[in-house]
C-alpha atoms as a PDB file:
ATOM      1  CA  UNK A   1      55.511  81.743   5.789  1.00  0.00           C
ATOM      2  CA  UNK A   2      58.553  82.059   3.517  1.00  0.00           C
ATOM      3  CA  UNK A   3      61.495  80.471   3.911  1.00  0.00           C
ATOM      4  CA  UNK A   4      65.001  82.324   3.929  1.00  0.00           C
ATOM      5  CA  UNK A   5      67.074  81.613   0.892  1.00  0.00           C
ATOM      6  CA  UNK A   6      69.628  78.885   0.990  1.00  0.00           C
ATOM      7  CA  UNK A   7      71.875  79.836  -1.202  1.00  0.00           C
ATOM      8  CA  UNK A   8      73.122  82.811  -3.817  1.00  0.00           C
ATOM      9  CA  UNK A   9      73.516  79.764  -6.829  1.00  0.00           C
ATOM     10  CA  UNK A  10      71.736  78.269  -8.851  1.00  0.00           C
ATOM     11  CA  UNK A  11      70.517  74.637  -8.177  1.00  0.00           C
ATOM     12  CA  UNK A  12      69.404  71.325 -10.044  1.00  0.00           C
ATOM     13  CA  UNK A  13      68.317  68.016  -9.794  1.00  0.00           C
ATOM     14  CA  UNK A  14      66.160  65.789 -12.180  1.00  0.00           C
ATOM     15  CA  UNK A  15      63.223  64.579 -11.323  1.00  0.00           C
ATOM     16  CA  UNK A  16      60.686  61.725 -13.273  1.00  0.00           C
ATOM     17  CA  UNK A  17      59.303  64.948 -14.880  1.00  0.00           C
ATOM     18  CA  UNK A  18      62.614  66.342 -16.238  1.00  0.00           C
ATOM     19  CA  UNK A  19      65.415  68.627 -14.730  1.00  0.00           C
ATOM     20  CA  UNK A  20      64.469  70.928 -12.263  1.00  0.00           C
ATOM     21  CA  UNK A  21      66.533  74.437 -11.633  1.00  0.00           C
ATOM     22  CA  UNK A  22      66.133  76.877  -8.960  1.00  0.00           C
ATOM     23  CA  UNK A  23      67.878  79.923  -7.499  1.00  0.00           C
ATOM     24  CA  UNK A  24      66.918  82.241  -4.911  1.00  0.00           C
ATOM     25  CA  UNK A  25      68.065  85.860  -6.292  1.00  0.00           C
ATOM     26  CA  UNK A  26      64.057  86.785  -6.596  1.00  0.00           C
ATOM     27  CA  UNK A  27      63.063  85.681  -3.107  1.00  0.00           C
ATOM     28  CA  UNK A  28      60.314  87.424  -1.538  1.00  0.00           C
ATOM     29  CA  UNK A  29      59.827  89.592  -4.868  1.00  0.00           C
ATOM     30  CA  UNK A  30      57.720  89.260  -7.963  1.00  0.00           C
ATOM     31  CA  UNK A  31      59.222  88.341 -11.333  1.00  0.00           C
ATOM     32  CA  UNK A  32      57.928  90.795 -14.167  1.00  0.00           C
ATOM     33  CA  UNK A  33      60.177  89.429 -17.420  1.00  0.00           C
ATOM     34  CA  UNK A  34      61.774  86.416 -19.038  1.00  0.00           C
ATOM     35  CA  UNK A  35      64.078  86.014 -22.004  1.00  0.00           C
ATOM     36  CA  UNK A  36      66.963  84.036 -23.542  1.00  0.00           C
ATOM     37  CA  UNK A  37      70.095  84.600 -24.328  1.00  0.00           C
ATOM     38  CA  UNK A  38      73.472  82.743 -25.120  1.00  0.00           C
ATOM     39  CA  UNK A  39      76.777  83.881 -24.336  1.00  0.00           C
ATOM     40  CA  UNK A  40      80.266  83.795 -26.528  1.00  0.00           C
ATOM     41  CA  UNK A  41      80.840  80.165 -25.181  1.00  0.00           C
ATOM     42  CA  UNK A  42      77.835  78.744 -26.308  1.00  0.00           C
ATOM     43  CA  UNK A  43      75.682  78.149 -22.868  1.00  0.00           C
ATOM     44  CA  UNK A  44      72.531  79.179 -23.028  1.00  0.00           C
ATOM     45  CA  UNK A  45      71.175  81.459 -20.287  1.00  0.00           C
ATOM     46  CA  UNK A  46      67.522  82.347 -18.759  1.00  0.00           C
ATOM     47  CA  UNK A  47      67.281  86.240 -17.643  1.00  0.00           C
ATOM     48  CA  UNK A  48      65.037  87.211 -15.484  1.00  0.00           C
ATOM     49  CA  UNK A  49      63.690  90.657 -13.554  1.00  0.00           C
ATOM     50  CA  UNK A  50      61.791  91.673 -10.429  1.00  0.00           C
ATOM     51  CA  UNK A  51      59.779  94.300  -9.336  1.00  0.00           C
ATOM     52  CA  UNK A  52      62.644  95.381  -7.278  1.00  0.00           C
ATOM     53  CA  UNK A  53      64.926  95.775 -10.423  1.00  0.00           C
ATOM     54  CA  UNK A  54      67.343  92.735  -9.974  1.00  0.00           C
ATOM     55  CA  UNK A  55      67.612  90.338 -12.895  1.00  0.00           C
ATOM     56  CA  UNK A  56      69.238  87.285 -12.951  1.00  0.00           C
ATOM     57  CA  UNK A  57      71.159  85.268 -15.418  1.00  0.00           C
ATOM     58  CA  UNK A  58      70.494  81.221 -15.165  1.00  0.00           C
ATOM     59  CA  UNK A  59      73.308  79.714 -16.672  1.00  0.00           C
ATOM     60  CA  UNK A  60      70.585  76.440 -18.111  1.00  0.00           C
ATOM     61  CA  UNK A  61      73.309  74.707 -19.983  1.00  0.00           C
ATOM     62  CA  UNK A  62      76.209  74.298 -16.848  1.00  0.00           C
ATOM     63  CA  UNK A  63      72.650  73.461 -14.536  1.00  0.00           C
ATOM     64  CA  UNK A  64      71.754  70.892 -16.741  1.00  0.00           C
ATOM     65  CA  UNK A  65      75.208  69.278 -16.832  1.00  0.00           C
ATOM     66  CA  UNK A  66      75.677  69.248 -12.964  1.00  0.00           C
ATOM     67  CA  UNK A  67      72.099  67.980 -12.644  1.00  0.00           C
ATOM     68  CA  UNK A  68      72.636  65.520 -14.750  1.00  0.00           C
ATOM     69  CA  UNK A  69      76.287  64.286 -13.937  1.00  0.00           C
ATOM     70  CA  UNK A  70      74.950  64.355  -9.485  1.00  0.00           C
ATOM     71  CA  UNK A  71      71.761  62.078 -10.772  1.00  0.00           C
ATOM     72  CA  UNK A  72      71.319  57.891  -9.905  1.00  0.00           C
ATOM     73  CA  UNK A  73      69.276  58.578 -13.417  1.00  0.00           C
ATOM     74  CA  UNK A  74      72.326  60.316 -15.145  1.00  0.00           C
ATOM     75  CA  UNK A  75      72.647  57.153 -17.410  1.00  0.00           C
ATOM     76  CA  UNK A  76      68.651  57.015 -18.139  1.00  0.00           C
ATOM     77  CA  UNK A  77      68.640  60.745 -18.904  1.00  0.00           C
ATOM     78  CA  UNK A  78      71.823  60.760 -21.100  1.00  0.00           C
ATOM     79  CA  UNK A  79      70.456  57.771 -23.125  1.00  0.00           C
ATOM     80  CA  UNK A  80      67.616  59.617 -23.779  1.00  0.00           C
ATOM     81  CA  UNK A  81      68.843  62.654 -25.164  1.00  0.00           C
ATOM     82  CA  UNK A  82      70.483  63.319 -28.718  1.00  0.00           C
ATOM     83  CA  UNK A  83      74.140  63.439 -29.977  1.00  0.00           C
ATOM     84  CA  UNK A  84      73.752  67.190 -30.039  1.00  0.00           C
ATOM     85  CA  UNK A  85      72.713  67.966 -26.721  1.00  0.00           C
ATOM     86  CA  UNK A  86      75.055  65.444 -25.040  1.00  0.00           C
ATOM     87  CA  UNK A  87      77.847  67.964 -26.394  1.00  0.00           C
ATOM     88  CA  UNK A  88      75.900  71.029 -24.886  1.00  0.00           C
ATOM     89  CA  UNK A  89      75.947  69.009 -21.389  1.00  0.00           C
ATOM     90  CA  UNK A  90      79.577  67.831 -21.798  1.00  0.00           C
ATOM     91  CA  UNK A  91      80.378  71.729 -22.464  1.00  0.00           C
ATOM     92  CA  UNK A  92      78.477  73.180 -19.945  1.00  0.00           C
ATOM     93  CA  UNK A  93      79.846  70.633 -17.342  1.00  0.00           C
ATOM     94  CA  UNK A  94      83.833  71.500 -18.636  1.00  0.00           C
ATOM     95  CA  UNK A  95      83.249  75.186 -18.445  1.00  0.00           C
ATOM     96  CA  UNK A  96      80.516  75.661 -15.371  1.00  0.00           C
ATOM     97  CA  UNK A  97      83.029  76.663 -12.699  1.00  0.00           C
ATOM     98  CA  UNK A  98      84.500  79.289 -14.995  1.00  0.00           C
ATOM     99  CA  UNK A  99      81.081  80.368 -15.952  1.00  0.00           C
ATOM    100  CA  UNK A 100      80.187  80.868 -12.191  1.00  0.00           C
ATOM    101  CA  UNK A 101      83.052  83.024 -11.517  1.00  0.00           C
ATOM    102  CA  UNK A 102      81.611  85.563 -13.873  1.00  0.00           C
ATOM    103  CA  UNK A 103      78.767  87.904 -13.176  1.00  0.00           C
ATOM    104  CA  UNK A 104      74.955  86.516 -13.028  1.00  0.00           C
ATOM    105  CA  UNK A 105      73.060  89.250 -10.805  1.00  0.00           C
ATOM    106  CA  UNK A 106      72.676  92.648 -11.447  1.00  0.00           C
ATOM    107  CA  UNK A 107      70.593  95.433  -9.107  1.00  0.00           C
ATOM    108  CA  UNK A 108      69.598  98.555 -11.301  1.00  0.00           C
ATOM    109  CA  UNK A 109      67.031 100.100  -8.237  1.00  0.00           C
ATOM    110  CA  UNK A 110      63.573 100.214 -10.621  1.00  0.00           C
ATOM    111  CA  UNK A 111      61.225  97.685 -11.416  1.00  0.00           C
ATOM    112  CA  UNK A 112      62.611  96.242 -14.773  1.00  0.00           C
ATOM    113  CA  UNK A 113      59.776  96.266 -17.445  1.00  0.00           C
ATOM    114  CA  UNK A 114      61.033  94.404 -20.654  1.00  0.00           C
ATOM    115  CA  UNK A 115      64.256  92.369 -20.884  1.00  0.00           C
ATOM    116  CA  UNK A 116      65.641  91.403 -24.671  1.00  0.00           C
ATOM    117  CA  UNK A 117      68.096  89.214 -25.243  1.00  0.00           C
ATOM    118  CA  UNK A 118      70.681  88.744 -28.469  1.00  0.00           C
ATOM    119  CA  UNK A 119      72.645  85.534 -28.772  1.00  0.00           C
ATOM    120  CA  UNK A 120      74.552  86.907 -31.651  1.00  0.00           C
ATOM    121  CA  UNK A 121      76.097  89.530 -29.885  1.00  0.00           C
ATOM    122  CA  UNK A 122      75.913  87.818 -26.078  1.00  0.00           C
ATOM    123  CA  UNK A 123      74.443  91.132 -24.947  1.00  0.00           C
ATOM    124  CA  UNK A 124      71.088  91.463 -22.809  1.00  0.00           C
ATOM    125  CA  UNK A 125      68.921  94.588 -22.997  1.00  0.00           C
ATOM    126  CA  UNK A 126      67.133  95.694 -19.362  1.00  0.00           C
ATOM    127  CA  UNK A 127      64.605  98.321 -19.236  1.00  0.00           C
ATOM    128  CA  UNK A 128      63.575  99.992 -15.899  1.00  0.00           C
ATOM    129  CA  UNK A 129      60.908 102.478 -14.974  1.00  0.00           C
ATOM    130  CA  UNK A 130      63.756 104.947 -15.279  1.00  0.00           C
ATOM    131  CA  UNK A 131      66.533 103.918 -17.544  1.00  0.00           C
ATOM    132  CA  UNK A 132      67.289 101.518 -20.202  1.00  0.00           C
ATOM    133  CA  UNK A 133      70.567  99.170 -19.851  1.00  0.00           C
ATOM    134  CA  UNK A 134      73.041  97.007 -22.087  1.00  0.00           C
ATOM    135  CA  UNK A 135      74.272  94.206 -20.265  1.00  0.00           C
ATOM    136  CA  UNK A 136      77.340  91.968 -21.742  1.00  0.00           C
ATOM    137  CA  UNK A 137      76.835  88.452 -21.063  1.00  0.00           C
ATOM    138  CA  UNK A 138      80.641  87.282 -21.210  1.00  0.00           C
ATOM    139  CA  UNK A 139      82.017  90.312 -19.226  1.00  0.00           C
ATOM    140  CA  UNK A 140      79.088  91.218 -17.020  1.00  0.00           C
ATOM    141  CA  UNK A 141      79.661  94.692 -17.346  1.00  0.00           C
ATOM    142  CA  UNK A 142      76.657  96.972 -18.019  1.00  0.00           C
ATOM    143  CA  UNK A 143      75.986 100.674 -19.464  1.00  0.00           C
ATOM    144  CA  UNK A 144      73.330 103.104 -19.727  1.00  0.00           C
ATOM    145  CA  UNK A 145      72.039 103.241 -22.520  1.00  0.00           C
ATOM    146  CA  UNK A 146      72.023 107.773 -23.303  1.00  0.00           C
ATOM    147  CA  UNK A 147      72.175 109.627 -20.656  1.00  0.00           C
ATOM    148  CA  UNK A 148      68.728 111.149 -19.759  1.00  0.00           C
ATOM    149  CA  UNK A 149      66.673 108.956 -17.265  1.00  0.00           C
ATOM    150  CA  UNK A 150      62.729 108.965 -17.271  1.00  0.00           C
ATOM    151  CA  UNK A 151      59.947 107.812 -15.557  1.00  0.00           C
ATOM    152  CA  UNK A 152      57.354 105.250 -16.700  1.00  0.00           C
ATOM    153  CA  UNK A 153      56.921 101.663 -18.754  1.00  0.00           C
ATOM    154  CA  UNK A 154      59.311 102.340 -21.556  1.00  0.00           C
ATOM    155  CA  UNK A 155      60.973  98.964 -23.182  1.00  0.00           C
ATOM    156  CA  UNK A 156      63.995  98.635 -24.961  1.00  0.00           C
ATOM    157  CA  UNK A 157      64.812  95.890 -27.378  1.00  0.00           C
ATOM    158  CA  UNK A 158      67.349  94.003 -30.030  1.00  0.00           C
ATOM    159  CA  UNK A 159      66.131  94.168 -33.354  1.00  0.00           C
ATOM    160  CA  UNK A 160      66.678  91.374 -35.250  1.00  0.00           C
ATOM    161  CA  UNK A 161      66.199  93.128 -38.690  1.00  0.00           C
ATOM    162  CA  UNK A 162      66.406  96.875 -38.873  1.00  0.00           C
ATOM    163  CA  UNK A 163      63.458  99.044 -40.229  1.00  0.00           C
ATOM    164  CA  UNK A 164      63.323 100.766 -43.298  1.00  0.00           C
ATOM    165  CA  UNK A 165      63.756 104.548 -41.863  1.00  0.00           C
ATOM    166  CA  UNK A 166      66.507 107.227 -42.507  1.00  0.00           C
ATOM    167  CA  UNK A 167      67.635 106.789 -38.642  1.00  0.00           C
ATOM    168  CA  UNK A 168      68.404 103.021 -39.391  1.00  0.00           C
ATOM    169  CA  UNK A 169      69.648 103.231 -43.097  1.00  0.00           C
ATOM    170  CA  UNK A 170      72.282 105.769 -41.373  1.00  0.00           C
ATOM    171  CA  UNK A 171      73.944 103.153 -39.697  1.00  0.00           C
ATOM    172  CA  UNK A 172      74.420 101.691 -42.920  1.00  0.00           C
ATOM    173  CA  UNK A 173      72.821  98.168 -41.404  1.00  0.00           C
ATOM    174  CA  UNK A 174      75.941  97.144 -39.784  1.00  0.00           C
ATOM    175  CA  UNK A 175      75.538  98.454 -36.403  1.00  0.00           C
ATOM    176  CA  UNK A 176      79.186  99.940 -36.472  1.00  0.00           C
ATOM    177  CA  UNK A 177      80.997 102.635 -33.505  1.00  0.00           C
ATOM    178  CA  UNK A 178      83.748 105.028 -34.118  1.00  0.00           C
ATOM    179  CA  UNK A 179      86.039 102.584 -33.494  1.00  0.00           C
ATOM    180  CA  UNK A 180      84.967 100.108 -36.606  1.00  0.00           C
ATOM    181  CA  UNK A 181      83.462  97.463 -34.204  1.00  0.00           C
ATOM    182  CA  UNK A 182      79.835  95.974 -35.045  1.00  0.00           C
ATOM    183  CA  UNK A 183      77.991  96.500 -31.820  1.00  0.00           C
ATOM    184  CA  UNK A 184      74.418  95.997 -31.313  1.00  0.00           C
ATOM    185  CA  UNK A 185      71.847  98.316 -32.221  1.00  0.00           C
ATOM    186  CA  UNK A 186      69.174  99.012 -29.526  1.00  0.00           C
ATOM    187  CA  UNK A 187      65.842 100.983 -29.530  1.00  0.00           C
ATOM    188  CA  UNK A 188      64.944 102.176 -26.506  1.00  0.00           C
ATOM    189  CA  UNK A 189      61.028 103.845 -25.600  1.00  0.00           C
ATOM    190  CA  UNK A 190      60.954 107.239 -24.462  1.00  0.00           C
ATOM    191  CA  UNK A 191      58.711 110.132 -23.502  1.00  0.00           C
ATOM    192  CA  UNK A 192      56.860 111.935 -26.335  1.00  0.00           C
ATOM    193  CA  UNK A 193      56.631 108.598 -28.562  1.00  0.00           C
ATOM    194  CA  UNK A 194      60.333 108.809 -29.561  1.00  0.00           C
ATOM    195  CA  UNK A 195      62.531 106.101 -30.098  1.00  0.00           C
ATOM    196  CA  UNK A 196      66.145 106.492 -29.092  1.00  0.00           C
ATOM    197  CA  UNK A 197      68.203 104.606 -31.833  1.00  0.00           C
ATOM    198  CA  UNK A 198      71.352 103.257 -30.366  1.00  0.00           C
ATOM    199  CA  UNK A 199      74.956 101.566 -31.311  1.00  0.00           C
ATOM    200  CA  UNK A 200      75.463  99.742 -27.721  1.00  0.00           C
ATOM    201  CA  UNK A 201      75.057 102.677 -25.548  1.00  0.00           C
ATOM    202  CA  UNK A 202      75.715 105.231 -27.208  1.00  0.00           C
ATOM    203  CA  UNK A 203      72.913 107.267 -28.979  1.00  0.00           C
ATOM    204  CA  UNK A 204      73.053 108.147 -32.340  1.00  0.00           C
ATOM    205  CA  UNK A 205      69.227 109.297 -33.533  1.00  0.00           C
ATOM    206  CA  UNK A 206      65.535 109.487 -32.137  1.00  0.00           C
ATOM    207  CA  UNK A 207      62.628 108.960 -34.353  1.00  0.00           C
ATOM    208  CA  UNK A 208      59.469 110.546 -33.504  1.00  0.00           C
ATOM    209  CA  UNK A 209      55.867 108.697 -33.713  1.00  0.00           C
ATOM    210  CA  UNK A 210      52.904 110.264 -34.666  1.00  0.00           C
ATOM    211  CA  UNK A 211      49.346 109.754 -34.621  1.00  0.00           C
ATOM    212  CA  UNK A 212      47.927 109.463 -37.989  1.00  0.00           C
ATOM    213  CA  UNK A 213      44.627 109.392 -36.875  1.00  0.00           C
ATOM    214  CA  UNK A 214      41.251 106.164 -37.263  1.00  0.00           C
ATOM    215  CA  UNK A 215      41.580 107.027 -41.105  1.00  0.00           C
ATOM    216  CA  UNK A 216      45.583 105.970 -41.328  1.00  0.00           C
ATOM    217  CA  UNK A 217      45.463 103.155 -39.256  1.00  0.00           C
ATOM    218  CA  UNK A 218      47.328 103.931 -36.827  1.00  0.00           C
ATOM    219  CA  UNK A 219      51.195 104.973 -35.793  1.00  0.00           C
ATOM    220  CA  UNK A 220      53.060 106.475 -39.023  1.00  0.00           C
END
């Protein structure tokens, strides 16, 4: 039988195999994505999604610090790990209270189908069976990315490097809004085989697939 969840936070403790963390956000569902992501101050974060459309932000780097500081092994463990992440750990354990005040759970009502993650801009791309969203890591605020919702498995991701296509090349490779700020640029699937093309949320061009057929090779 399950057992009901203990608590709404993230826990740790470390173990001959390692650290262990655990939450409880996706009791009694089914997780359907994974990815990473880091936020402005550095800690790096695991974000998840269930079948029921929460997803879940793991704060690793804080978890690892008050795992490691709460262990009879915390001298054993730090010995054993290098100068670099000894500072990660020292910064996660200064800053984990303030990270815990901000928003980690989000509930968008539809089975989330792809999640994709950008440290360099500390945002965090969901994508339901009926809408795709931008999530800010540092602010927890999220947005819809356009404005017409669908039905199906459509995924949205962060490009690292953009294409070379006219919708792309428009944006001039910065990623820039009206207001002269580089956000990030998203593709999101849609019906049809289009792409929306997208500075943050807002839209700015679709591209439209099509089938060239066994003797093209495929998608042109």
């Amino acid at each position: 039988p399950l057992e009901p969840p203990s608590s709404g936070t993230a826990q740790g403790r470390v173990t001959k195999g390692g650290v262990r963390l655990k939450h409880d956000a996706h009791f009694g569902g089914r997780v359907t994505q994974l990815d990473w992501v880091a936020g402005p101050d550095g800690a790096v974060r695991l974000a998840s999604g269930d079948e029921d459309g929460k997803v879940f932000l793991l704060d690793v780097t804080a978890g690892l610090a008050r795992a490691a500081k709460s262990s009879s092994h915390h001298a054993l463990l730090a010995s054993k790990l290098e100068t670099g992440l000894q500072q990660v750990l020292k910064r996660g354990d200064r800053d984990g209270r303030d990270s815990e005040r901000g928003r980690n759970e989000w509930a968008f009502g539809s089975p989330v189908v792809q999640l994709s993650g950008s440290s360099r801009f500390g945002v965090l791309a969901v994508s339901t069976m009926r809408a795709s969203f931008l999530v800010d890591v540092a602010t927890g605020t999220s947005s819809q990315i356009g404005k017409k919702a669908r039905n199906g498995v459509f995924g949205c991701c962060l490009p690292v490097e953009l294409p070379d296509s006219d919708v792309f090349n428009a944006l001039g490779g910065g990623g820039e809004d009206d207001d002269g700020q580089c956000r990030p640029v998203c593709v999101a699937a849609r019906p049809g085989q289009r792409l929306w093309v997208a500075v943050g949320s807002d839209v700015k061009g679709t591209i439209k697939l099509s089938w060239a057929g066994p003797a093209g090779g495929g998608l042109a």
